[in-house]
Protein backbone atom coordinates (compact mmCIF):
# COMPACT_ATOMS: atom_id res chain seq x y z
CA UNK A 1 7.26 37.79 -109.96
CA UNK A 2 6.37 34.27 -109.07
CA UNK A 3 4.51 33.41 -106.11
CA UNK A 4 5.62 32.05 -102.90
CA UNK A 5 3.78 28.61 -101.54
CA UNK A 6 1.97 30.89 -98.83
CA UNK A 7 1.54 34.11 -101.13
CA UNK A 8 -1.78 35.09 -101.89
CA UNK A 9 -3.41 37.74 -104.70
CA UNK A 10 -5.18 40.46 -103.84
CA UNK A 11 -9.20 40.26 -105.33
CA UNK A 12 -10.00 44.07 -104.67
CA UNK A 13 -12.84 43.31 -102.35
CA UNK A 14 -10.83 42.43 -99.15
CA UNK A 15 -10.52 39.37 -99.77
CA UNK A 16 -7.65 37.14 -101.79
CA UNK A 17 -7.21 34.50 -104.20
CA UNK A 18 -5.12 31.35 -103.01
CA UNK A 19 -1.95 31.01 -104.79
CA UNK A 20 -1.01 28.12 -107.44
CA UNK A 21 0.60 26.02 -105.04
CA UNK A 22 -2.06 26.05 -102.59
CA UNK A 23 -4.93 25.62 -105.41
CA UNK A 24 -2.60 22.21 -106.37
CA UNK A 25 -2.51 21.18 -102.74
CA UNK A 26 -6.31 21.38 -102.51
CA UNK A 27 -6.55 19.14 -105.72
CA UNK A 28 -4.11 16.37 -104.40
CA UNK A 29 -6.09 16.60 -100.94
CA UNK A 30 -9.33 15.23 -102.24
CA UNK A 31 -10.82 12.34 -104.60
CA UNK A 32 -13.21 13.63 -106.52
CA UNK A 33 -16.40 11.89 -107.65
CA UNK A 34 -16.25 13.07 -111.22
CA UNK A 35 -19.87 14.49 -110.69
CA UNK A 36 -19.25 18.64 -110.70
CA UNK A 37 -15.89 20.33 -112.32
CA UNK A 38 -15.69 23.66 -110.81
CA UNK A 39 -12.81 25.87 -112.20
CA UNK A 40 -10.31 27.03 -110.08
CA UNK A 41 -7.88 30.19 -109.90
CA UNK A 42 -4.77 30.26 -112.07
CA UNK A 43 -6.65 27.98 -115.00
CA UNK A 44 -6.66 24.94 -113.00
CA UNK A 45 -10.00 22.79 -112.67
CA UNK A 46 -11.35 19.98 -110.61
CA UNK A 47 -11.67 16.57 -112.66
CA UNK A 48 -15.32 15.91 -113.52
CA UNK A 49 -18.57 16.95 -115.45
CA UNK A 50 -18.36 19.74 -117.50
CA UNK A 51 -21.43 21.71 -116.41
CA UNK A 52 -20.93 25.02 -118.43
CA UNK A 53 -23.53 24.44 -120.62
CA UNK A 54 -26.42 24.09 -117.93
CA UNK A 55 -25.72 27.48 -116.73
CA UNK A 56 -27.72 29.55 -119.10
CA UNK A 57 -30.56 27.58 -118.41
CA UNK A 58 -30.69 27.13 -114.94
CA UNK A 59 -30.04 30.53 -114.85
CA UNK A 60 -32.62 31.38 -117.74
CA UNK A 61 -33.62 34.37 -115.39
CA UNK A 62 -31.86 38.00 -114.47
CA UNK A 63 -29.33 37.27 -111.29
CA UNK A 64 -27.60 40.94 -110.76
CA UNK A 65 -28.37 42.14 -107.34
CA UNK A 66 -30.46 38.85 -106.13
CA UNK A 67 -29.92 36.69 -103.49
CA UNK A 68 -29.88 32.76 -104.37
CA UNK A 69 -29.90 29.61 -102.19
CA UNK A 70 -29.02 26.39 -103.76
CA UNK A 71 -29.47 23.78 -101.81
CA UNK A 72 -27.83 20.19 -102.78
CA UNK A 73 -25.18 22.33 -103.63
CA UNK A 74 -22.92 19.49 -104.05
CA UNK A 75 -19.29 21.12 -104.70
CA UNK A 76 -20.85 24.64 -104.86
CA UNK A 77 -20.99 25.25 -109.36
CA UNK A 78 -23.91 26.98 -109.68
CA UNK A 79 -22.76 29.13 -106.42
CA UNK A 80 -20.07 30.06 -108.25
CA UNK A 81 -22.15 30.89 -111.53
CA UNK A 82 -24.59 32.87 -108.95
CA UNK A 83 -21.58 35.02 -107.82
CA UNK A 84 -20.29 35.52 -111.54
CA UNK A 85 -23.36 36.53 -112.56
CA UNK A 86 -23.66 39.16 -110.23
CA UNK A 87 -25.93 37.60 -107.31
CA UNK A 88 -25.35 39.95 -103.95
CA UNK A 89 -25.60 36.85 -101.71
CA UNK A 90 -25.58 33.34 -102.56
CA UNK A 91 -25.71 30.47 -99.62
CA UNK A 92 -24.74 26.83 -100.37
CA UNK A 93 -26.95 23.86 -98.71
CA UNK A 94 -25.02 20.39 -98.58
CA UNK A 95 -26.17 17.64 -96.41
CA UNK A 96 -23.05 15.43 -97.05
CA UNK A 97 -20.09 16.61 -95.14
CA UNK A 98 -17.19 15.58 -97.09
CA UNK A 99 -19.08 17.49 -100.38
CA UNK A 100 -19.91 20.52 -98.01
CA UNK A 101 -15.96 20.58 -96.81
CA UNK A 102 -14.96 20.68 -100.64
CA UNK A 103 -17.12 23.14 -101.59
CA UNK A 104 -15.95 25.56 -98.32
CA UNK A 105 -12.49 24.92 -99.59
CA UNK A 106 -13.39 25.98 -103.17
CA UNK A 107 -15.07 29.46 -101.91
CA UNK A 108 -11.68 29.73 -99.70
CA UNK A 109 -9.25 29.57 -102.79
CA UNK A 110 -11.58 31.91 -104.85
CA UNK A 111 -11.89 34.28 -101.49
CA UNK A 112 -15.41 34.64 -102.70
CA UNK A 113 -18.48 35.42 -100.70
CA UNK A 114 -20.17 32.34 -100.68
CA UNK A 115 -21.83 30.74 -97.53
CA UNK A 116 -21.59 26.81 -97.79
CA UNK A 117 -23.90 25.22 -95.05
CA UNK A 118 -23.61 21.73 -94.38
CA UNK A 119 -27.32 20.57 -93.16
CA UNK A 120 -30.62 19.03 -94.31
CA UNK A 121 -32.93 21.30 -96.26
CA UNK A 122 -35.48 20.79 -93.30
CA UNK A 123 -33.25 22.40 -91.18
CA UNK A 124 -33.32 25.66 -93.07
CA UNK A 125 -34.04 28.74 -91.45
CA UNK A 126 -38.07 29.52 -92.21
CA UNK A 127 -37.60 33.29 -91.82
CA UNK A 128 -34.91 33.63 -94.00
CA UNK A 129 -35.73 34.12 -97.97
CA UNK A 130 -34.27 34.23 -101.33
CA UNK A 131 -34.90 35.61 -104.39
CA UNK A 132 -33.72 33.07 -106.49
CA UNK A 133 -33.64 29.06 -104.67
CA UNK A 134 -32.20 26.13 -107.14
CA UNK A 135 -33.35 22.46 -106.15
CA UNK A 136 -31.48 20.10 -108.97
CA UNK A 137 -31.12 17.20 -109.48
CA UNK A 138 -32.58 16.43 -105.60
CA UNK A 139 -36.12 16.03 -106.18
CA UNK A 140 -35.85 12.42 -107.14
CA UNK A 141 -34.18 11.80 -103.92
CA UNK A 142 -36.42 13.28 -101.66
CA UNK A 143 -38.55 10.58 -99.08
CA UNK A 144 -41.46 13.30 -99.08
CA UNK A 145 -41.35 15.25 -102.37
CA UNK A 146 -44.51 17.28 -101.03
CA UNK A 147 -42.71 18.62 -97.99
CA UNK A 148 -39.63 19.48 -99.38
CA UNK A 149 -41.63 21.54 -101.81
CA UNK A 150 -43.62 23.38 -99.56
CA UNK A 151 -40.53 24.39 -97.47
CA UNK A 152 -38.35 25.86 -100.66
CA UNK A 153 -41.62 27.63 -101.91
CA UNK A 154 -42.24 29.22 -98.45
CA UNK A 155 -38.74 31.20 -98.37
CA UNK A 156 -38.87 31.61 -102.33
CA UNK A 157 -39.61 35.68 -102.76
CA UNK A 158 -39.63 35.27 -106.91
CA UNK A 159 -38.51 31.56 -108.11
CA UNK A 160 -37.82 28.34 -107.00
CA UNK A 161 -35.68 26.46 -109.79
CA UNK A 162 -36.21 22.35 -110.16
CA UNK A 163 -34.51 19.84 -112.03
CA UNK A 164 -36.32 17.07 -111.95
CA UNK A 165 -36.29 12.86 -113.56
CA UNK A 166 -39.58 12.27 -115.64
CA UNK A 167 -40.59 8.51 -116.31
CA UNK A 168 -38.34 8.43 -119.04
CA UNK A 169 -35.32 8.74 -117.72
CA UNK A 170 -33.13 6.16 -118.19
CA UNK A 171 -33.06 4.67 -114.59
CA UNK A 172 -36.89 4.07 -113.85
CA UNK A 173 -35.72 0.49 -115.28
CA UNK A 174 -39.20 0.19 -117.09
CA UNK A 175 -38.89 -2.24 -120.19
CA UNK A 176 -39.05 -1.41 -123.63
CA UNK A 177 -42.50 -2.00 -123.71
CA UNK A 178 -43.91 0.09 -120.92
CA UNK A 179 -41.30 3.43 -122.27
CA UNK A 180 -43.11 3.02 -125.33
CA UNK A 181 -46.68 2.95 -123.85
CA UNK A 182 -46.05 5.78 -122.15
CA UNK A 183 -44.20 8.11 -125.29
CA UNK A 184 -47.15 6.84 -127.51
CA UNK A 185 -50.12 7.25 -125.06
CA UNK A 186 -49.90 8.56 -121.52
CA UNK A 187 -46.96 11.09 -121.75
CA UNK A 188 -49.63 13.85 -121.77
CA UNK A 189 -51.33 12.23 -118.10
CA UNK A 190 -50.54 13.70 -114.65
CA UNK A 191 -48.55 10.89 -113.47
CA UNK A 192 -45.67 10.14 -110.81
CA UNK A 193 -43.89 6.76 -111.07
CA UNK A 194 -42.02 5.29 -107.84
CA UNK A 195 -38.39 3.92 -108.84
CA UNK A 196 -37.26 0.73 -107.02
CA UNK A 197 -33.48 2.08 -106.01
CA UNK A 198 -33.84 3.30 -102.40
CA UNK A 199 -32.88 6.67 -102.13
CA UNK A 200 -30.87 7.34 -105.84
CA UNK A 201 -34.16 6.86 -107.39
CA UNK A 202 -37.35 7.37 -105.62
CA UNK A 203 -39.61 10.20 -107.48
CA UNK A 204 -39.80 10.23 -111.39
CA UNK A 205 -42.70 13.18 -112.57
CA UNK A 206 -44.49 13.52 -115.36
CA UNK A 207 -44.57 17.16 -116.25
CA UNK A 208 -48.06 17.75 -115.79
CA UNK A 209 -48.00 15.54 -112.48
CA UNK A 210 -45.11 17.85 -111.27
CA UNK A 211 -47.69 21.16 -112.43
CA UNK A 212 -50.80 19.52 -111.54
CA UNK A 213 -49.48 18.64 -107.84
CA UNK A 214 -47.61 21.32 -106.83
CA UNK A 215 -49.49 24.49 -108.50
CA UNK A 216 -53.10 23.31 -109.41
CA UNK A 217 -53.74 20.82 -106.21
CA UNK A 218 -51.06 22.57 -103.47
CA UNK A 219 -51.29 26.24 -105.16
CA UNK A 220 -47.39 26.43 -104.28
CA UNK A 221 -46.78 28.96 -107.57
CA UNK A 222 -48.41 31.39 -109.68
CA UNK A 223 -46.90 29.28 -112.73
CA UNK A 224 -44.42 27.23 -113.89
CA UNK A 225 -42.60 26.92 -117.29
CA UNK A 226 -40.72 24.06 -118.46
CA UNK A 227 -37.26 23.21 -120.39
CA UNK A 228 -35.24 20.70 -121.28
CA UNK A 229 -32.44 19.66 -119.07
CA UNK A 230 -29.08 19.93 -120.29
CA UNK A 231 -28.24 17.51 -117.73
CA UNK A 232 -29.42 13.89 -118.76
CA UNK A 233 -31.88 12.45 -121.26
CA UNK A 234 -35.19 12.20 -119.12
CA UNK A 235 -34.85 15.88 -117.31
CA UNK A 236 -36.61 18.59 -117.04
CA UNK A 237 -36.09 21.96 -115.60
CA UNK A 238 -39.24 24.05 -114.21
CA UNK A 239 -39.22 27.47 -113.38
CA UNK A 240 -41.65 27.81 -110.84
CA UNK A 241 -42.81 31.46 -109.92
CA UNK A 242 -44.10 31.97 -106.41
């Protein structure tokens, strides 16, 4: 039987899937940035990124039953992944409105339980904690790295979960000269390089910088392990264990 333009399918868990017609309304509705593809019900997607293969190492750590904050959330992916993974409550943070409105109308089509919160991460609730909190891709934008740090570590209960730029990624515009100094010589040196783009690009860390400062010197985490982003050349993912 086809469905109606207001007819909705039934999830099993009191809540409902939006039908075709409204899932095409949503994707005529918007302009998308081309930054995030999230899939939708009835095989449809939203134009952008494929981030499928990022998944598996974002989430490089068991999920079932956990509770997981992501905050830069952007159109709510890994939220999604979270949920499909088996997460038992997952929370959105988006400080842009129009990308927090998106990502509320995703988790409305899906009829998923997903909390999307649009608000700084400084205005985060303290006594509320997560197992699991993801901070990608944010880092770099951050006016006070340190703070924003100390905050996600305090309402961490096992992991906090950073993607971060290192000094060579491709926008630190350093010259072919100076990205080869520092392959061939100072790659293994705790060092943090300031970009010159206000705001996209403020914070590029070296990997032991980002270990040295926030475990050795602030003694945010017990450890952290590193991998390579799937992201973009010039990433790196740390699992950092509180």
């Amino acid at each position: 039987m086809r469905e109606g333009p207001f007819n909705e399918i039934n999830t099993g868990r009191g809540k409902s899937v939006a039908s075709v017609e409204k899932v095409r309304e949503f994707l005529h509705k918007y302009k998308f940035d081309g930054y995030q593809s999230v899939d939708l019900p009835h095989g449809l997607k939203m134009p952008g990124r494929d981030w499928s293969d990022r998944s598996g190492v974002i989430f490089n750590h068991p999920v079932k039953g956990k509770t997981v904050l992501d905050v830069g959330c952007k159109y709510g992916y890994f939220c999604h992944e979270a949920i499909l993974k088996g997460a038992r409550k997952v929370v959105g943070i988006e400080i842009n409105r129009e990308y927090a409105t998106v990502a509320k109308d995703i988790v409305d089509l899906w009829g998923r339980d997903i909390t999307i919160l649009c608000r700084d991460l400084y205005d985060i609730e303290k006594a509320i904690h997560y197992d699991i909190v993801l901070f990608l891709n944010v880092l770099h934008h951050i006016i006070d790295p340190v703070e924003a740090m100390k905050r996600l570590a305090g309402i961490a209960n096992e992991i906090l979960i950073v993607e971060f730029c290192t000094l060579v990624d491709p926008q630190t515009n350093m010259n072919l000269l100076l990205r080869t100094l520092y392959k061939t010589s100072f790659s293994k040196l705790p060092l943090i390089y300031i970009g010159p783009r206000k705001y996209h690009r403020t914070w590029y860390f070296s990997k032991n910088a980002f270990e040295s400062l926030f475990v050795k010197q602030m003694d945010l985490f017990k450890k952290v392990e590193f991998s390579t982003s799937r992201r973009k050349k010039g990433r790196l993912v740390a699992y950092c264990w509180v």
